[in-house]
Protein backbone atom coordinates (compact mmCIF):
# COMPACT_ATOMS: atom_id res chain seq x y z
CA UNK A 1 -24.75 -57.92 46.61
CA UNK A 2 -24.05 -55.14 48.99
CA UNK A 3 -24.47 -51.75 48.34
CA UNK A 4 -20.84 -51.31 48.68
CA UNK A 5 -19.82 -54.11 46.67
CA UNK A 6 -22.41 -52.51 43.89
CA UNK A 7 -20.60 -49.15 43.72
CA UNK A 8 -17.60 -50.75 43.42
CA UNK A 9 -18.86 -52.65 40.95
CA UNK A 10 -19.87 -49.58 39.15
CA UNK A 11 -16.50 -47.70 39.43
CA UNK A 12 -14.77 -50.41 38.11
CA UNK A 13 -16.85 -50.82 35.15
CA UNK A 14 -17.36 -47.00 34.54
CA UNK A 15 -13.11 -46.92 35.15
CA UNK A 16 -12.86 -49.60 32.32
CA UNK A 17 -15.23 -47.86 30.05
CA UNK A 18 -13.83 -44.37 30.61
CA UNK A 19 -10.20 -45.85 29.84
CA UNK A 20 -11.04 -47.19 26.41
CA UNK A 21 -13.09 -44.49 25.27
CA UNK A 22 -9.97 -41.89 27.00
CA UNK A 23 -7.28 -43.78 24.93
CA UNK A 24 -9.93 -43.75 21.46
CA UNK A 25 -10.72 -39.85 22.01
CA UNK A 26 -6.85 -39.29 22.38
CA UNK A 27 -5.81 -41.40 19.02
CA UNK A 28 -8.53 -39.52 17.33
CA UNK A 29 -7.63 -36.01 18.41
CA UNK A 30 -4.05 -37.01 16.98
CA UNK A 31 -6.06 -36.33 13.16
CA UNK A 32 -9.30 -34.73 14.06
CA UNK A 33 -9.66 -32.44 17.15
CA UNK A 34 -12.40 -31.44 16.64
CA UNK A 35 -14.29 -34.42 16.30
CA UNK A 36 -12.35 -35.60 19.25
CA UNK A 37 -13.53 -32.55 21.39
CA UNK A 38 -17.20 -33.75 20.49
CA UNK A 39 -17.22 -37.42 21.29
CA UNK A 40 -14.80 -36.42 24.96
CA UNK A 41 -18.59 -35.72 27.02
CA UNK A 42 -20.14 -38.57 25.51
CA UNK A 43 -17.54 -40.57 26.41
CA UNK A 44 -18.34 -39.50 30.27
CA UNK A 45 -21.74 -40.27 29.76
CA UNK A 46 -21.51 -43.28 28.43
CA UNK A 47 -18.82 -44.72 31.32
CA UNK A 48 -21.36 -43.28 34.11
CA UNK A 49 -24.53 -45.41 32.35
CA UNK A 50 -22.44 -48.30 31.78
CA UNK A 51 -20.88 -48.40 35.69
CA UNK A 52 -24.72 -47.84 37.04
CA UNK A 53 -26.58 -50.22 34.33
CA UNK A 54 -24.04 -53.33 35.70
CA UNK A 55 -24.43 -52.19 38.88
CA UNK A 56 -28.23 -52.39 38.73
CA UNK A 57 -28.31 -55.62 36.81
CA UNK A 58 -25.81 -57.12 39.94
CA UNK A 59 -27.73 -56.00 42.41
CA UNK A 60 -31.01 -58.30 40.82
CA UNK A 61 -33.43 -55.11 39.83
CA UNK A 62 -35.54 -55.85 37.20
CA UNK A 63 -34.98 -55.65 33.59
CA UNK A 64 -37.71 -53.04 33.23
CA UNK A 65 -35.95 -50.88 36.49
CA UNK A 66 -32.32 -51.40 34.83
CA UNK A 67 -33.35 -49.99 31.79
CA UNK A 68 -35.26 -47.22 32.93
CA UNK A 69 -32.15 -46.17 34.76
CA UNK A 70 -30.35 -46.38 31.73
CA UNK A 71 -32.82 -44.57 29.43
CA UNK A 72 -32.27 -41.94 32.51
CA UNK A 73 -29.00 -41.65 32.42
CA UNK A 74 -28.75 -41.98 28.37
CA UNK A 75 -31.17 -38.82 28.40
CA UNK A 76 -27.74 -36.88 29.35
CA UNK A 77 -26.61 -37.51 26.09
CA UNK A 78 -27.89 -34.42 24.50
CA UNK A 79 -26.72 -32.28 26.78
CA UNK A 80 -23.15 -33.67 26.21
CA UNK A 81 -23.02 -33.48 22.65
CA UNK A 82 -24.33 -29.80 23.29
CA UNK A 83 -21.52 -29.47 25.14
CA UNK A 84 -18.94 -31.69 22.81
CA UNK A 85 -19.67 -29.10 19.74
CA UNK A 86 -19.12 -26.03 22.28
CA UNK A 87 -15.47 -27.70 22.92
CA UNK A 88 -14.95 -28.69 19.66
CA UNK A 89 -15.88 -24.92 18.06
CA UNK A 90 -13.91 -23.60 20.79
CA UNK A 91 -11.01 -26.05 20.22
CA UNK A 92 -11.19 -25.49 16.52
CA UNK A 93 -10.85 -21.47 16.98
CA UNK A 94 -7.95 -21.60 19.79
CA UNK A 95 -6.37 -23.62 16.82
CA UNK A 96 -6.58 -21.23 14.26
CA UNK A 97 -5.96 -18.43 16.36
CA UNK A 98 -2.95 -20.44 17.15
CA UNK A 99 -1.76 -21.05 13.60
CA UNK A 100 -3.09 -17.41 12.49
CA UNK A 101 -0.70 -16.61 15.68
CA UNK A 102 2.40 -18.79 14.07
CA UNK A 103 2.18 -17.34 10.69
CA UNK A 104 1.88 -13.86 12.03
CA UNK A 105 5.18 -14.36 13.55
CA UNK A 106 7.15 -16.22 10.71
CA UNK A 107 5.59 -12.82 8.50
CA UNK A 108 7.38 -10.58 10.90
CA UNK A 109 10.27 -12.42 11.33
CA UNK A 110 10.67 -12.14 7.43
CA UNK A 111 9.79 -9.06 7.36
CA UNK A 112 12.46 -8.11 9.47
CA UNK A 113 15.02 -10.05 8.79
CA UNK A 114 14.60 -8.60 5.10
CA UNK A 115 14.20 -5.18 7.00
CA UNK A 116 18.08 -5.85 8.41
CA UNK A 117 19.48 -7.41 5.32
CA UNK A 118 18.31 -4.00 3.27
CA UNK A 119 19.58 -1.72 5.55
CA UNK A 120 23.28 -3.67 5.86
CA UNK A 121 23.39 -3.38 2.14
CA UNK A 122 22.30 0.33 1.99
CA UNK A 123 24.84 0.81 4.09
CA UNK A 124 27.29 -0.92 2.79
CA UNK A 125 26.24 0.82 -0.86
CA UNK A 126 26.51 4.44 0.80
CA UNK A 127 30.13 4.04 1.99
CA UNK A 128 31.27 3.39 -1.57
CA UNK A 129 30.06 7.34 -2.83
CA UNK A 130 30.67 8.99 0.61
CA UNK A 131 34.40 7.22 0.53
CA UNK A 132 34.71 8.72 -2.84
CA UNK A 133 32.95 12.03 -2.45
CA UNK A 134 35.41 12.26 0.87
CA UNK A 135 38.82 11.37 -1.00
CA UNK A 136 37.89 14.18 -3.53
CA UNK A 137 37.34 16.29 -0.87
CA UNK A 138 40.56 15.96 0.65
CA UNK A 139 42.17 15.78 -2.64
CA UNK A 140 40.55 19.25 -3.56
CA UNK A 141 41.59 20.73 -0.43
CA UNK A 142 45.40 19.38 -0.61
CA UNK A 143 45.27 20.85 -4.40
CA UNK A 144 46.36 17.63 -5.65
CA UNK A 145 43.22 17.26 -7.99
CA UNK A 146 41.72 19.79 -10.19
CA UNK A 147 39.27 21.54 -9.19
CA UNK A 148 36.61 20.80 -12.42
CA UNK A 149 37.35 17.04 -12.36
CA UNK A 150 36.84 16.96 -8.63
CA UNK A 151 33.49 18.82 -8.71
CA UNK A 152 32.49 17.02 -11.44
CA UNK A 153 32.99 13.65 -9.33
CA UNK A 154 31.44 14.86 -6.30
CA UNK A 155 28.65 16.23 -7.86
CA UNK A 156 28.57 12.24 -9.51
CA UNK A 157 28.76 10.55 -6.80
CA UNK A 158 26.26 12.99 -5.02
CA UNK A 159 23.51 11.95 -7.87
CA UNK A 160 24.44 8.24 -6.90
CA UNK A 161 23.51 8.53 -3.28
CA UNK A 162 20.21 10.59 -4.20
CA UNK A 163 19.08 7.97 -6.17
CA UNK A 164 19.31 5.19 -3.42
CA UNK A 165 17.54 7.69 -1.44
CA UNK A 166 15.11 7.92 -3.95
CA UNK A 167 14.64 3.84 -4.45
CA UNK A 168 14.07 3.74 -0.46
CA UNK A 169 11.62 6.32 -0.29
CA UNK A 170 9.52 4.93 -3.44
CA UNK A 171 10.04 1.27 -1.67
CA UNK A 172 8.94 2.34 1.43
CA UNK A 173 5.96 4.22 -0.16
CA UNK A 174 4.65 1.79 -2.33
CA UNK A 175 4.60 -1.33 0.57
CA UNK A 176 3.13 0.99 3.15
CA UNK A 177 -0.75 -0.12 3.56
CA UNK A 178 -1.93 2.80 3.07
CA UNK A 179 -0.62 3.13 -0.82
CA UNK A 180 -3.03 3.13 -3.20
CA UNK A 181 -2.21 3.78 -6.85
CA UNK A 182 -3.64 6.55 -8.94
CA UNK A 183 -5.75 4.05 -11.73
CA UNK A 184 -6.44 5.36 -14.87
CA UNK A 185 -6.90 4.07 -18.24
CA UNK A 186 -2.62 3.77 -19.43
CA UNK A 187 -0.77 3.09 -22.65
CA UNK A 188 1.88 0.96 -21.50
CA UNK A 189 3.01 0.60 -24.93
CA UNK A 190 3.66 4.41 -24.33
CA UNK A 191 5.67 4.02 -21.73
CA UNK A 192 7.82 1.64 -23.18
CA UNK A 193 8.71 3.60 -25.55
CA UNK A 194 9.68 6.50 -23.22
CA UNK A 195 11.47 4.07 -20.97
CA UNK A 196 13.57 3.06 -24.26
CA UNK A 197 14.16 6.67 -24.86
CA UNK A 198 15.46 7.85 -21.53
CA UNK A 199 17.78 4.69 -21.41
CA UNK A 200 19.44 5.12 -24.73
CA UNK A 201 21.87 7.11 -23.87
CA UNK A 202 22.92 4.83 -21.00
CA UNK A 203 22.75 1.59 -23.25
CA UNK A 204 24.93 3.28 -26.12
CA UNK A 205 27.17 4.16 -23.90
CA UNK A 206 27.47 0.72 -22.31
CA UNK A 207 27.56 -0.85 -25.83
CA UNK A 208 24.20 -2.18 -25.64
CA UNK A 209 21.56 -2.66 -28.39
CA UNK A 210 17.53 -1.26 -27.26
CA UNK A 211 15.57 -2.82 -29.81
CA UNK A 212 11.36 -3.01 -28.67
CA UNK A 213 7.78 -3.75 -30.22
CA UNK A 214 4.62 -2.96 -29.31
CA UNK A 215 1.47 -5.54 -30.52
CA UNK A 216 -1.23 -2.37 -30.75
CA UNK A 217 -2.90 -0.48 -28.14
CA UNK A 218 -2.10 -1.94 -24.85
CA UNK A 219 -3.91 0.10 -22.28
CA UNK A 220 -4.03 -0.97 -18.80
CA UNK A 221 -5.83 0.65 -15.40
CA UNK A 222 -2.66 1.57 -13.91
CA UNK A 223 -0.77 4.50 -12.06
CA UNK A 224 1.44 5.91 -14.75
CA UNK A 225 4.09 7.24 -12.67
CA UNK A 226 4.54 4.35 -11.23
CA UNK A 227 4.17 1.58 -13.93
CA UNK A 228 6.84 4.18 -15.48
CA UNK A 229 9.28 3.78 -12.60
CA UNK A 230 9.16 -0.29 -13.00
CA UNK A 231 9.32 -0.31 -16.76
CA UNK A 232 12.92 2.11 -15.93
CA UNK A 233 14.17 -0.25 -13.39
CA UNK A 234 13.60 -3.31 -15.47
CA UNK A 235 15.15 -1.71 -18.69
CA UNK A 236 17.90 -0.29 -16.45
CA UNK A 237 18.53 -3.31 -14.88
CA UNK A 238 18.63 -5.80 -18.13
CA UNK A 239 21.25 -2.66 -19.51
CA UNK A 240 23.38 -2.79 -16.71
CA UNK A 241 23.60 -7.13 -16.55
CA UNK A 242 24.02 -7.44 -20.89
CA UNK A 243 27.81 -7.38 -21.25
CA UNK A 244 28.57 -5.29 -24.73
CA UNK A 245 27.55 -5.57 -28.18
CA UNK A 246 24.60 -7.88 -26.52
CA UNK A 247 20.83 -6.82 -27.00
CA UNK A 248 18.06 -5.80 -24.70
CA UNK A 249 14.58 -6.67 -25.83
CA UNK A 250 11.43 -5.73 -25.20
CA UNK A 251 7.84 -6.46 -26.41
CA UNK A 252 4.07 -5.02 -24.98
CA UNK A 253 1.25 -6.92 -26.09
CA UNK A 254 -2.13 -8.48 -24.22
CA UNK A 255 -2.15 -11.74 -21.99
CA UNK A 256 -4.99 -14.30 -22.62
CA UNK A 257 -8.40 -12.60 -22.10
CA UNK A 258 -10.48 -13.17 -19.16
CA UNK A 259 -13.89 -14.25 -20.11
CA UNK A 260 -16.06 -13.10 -17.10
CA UNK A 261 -14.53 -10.06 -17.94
CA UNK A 262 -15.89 -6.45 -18.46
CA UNK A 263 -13.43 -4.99 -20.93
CA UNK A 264 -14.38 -2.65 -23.63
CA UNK A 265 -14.86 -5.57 -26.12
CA UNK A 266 -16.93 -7.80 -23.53
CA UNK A 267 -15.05 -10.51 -23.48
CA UNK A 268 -12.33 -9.65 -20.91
CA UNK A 269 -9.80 -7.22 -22.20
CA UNK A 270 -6.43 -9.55 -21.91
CA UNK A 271 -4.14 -8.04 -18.97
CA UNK A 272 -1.14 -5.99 -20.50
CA UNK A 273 2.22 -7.84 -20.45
CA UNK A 274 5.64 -5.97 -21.16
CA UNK A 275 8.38 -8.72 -21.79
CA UNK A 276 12.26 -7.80 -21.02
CA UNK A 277 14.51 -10.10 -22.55
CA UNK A 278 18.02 -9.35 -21.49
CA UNK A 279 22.04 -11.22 -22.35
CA UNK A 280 22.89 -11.53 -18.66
CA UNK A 281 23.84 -15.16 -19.42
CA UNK A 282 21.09 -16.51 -17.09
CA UNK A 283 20.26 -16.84 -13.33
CA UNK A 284 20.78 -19.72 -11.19
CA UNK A 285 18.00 -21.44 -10.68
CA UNK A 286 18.60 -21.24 -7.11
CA UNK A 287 18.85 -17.50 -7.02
CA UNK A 288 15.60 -17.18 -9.24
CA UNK A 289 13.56 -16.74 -6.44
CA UNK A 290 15.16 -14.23 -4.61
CA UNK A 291 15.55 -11.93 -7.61
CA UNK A 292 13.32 -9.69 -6.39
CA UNK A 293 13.98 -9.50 -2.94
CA UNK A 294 15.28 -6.07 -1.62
CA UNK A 295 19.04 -5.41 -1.26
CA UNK A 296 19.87 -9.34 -2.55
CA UNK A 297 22.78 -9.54 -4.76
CA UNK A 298 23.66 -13.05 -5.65
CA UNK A 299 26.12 -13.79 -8.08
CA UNK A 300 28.89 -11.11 -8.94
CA UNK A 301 27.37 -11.43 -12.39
CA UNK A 302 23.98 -9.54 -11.40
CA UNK A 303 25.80 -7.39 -8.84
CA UNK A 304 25.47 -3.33 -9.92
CA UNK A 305 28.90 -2.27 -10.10
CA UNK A 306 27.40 1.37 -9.99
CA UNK A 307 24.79 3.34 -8.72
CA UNK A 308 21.49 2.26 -6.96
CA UNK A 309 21.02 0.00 -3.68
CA UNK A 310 19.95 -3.18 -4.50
CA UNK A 311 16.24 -2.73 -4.59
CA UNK A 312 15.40 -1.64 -8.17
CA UNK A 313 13.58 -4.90 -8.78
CA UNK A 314 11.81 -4.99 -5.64
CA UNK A 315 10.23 -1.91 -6.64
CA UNK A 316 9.17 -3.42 -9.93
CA UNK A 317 7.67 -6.09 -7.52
CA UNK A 318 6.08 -3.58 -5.32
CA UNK A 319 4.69 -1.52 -7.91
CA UNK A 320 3.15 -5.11 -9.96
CA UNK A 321 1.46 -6.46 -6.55
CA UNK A 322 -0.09 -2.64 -5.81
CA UNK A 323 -1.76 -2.69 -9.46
CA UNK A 324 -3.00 -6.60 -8.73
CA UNK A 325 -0.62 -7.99 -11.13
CA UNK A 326 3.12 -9.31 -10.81
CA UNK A 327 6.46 -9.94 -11.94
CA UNK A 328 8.04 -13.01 -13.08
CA UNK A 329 11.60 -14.15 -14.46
CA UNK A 330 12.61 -16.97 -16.30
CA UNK A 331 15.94 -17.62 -18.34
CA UNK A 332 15.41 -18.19 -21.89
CA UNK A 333 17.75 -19.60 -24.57
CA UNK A 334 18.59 -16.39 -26.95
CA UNK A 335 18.30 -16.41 -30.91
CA UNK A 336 21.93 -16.18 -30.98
CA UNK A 337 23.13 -19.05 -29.03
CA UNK A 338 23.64 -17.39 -26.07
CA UNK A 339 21.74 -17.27 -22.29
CA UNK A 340 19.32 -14.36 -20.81
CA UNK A 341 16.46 -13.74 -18.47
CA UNK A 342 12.97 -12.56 -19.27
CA UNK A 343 11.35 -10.13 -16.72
CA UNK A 344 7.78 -10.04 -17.26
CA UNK A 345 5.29 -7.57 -15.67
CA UNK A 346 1.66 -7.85 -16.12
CA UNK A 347 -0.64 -5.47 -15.45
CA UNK A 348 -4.96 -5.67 -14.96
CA UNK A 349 -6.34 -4.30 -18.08
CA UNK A 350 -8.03 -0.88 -18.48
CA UNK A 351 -11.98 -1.33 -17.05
């Protein structure tokens, strides 16, 4: 055979090698890239020994000369896998980086398109008491109102738009990254009870029934001030959903105890759990997860018809995820026949 006819011979059969191990390498990377990334330089290697080996044995060399060429050219074969796992760590890092990449920009997608939806409800909250505070204005000034009853509704609706003020500032506080709650050892049973006691007022004047328990000391490692502010958002918001004469409920007792715990009894101190069992008539399950989303309404049976933007129960959320807890709701069949939800914070217990 010529030498011309022999490196033909040896492209061809390095071509044919290269193509099947191509087309393998490219089903496998379909599932596994990286091990795909790995076998890519052996599959070079293994074309080049197979076109020279043929060659060799067509051009009549010896047994013993062919396969010292191809123990030669097999020798390679380290270096390539050297070089596969290179490819496949780098591959397997440019795909994370990718997906880290993805996920960052779904996040902040999210996060803004939750940004938007809050502040078109805000806004849409704060021309309700600036339309009203403006039509007593006027009516003040064209002496068609009297002057007490018109003070006394400005001054109202002046307390409204404070405390939307007040829910976006504590919102925006509490999911900066920088917020870190003042922990201390915290009766939440406590709490409750002052929560019950500042709302009273509000509930017997709505027609609505406070009734509460407390299952002994419940102390948690919490931010008082805070864990305060949920426990008056949740009671304020089961008050303002539970038509008249219904009830609003609520209990503080321990969650199941963590055994690799270090709580004061050494067997893991159960978390504290304050349950708020409302009349709203239930959620749909469809809406259930977007309860605590800020500014979301959904039905016009959980819309506030007064006072507050929206966000009271995304503060409750904010406040439960900055203690390393949470928030869940659930609807729950009432002792009297009837339909409610159950709002359920749970907070790490006192270390």
């Amino acid at each position: 055979m010529t030498p011309l006819a022999g490196v033909g011979l040896s492209a061809g059969v390095a071509a044919v090698v290269g193509v099947v191990g191509a087309l393998g390498v490219l089903a496998l990377g379909r599932r596994r890239t990286s091990l795909a990334a790995v076998l890519a330089p052996l599959v070079v290697v293994a074309s080049v020994a197979a076109g020279v080996y043929a060659s060799a044995r067509a051009m009549f060399l010896s047994y013993e000369v062919s396969t010292t060429v191809l123990w030669l050219l097999l020798a390679t074969v380290p270096v390539a896998l050297v070089i596969g796992l290179a490819l496949a760590q780098r591959t397997h890092r440019l795909a994370a980086d990718r997906a880290a990449a993805v996920a960052a920009r779904d996040r902040d997608r999210e996060v803004e398109e939750g940004r938007r939806e809050l502040v078109a409800w805000v806004s849409h909250d704060l021309r309700t008491p600036l339309a009203a505070v403006r039509a007593l204005a006027e009516a003040l000034e064209d002496g068609v109102a009297p002057q007490g009853r018109a003070a006394a509704g400005i001054l109202a609706e002046n307390r409204r738009m404070s405390e939307m003020v007040d829910d976006l500032l504590a919102l925006s506080r509490l999911q900066s990254a920088s917020f870190e709650p003042a922990r201390e050892p915290t009766d939440v049973g406590d709490l409750a009870s002052d929560a019950l006691a500042a709302l009273g007022p509000v509930a017997e004047a709505a027609g609505v029934r406070l009734t509460g328990g407390v299952d002994g000391a419940v102390v948690a490692s919490a931010d008082a001030r805070e864990v305060s502010r949920a426990l008056g958002n949740l009671l304020s918001n089961a008050v303002r959903h539970t038509p008249a004469g219904g009830t609003v409920h609520v209990e503080v007792g321990r969650g199941p105890g963590d055994p690799g715990g270090t709580g004061p009894d050494r067997r893991g101190a159960g978390p504290a759990v304050v349950h708020v069992t409302d009349a709203c008539g239930g959620i749909p399950a469809a809406d259930l997860p977007r309860v605590f989303d800020a500014g979301w309404r959904g039905t016009a049976a959980r819309t506030p018809g007064s006072g507050g933007a929206g966000i009271g129960l995304s503060i409750v959320e904010s406040v439960a995820t900055a203690h390393g807890g949470r928030v869940e709701v659930r609807n729950v069949d009432l002792p009297d026949g009837g339909r409610g939800c159950r709002f359920t914070l749970t907070l790490p217990a006192s270390r």
